[in-house]
C-alpha atoms as a PDB file:
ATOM      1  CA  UNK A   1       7.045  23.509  -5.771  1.00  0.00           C
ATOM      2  CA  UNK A   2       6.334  20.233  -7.538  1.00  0.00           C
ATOM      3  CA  UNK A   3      10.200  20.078  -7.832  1.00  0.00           C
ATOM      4  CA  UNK A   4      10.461  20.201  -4.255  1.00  0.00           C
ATOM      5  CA  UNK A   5       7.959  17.304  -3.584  1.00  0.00           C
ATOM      6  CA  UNK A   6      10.018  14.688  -6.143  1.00  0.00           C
ATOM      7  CA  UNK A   7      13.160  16.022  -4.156  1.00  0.00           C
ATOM      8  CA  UNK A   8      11.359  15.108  -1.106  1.00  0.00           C
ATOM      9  CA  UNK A   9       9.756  11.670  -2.265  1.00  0.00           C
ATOM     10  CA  UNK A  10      13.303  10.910  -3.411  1.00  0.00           C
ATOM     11  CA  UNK A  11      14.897  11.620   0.064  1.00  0.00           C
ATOM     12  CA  UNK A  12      12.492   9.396   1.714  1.00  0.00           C
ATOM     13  CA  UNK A  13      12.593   6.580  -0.652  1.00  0.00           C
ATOM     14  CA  UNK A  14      16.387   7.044   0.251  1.00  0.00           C
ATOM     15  CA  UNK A  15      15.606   6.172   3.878  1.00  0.00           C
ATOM     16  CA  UNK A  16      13.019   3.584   3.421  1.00  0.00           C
ATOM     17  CA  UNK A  17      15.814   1.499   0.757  1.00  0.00           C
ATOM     18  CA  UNK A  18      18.314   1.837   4.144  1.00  0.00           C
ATOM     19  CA  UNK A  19      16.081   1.344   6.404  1.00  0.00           C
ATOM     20  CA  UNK A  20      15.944  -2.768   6.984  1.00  0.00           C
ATOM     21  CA  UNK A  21      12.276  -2.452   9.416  1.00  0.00           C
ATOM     22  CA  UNK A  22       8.693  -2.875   8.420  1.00  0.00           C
ATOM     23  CA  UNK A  23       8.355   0.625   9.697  1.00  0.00           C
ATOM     24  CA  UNK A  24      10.675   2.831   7.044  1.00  0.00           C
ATOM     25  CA  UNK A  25       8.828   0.970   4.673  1.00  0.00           C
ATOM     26  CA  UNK A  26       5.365   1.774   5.547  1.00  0.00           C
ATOM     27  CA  UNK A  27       6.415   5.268   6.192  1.00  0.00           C
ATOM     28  CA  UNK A  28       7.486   5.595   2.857  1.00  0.00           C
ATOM     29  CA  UNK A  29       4.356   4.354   1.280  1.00  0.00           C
ATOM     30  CA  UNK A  30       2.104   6.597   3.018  1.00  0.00           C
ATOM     31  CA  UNK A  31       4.865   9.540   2.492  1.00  0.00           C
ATOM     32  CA  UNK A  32       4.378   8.592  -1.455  1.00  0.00           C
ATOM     33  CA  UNK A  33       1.227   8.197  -1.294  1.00  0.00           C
ATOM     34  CA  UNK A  34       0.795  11.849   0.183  1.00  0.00           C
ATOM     35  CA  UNK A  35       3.616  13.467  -2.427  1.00  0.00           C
ATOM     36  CA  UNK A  36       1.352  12.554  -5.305  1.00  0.00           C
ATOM     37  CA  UNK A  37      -2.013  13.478  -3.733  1.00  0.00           C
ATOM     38  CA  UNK A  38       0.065  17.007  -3.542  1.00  0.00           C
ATOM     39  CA  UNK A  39       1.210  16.684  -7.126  1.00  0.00           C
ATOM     40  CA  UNK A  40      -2.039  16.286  -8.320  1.00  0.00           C
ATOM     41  CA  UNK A  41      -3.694  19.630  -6.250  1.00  0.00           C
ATOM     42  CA  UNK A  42      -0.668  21.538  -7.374  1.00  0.00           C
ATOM     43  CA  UNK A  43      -1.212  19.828 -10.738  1.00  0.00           C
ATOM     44  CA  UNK A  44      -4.982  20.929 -10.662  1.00  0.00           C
ATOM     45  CA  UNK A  45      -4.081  24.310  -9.517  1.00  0.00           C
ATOM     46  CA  UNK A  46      -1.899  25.717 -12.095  1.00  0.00           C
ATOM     47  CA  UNK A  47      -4.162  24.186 -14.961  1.00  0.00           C
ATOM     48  CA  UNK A  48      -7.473  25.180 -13.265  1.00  0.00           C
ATOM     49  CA  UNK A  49     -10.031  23.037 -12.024  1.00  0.00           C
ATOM     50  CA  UNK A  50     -12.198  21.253 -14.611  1.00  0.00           C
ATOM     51  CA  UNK A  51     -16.016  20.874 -13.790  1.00  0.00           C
ATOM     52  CA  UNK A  52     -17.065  17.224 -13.960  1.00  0.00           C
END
């Protein structure tokens, strides 16, 4: 799954490098943003969640 979310991140950092507007840009920071807030719960998920 994790795999899929790079493949994703990579697709859209594709677009937002094309992309000339304000708007491809800011879409891809919030898209990135997003990808590694998912890393991390999948990340926390398969290693179990540690108490604080």
């Amino acid at each position: 799954m994790s795999r899929l979310t790079f493949q994703l991140e990579d697709h859209f950092r594709f677009l937002a490098e094309q992309g000339d507007g304000l708007l491809a840009r800011a879409l891809y920071r919030f898209l990135s943003g997003f990808f590694a807030f998912v890393g991390d719960v999948l990340h926390a998920c398969t290693n179990g969640l540690r108490s604080l």
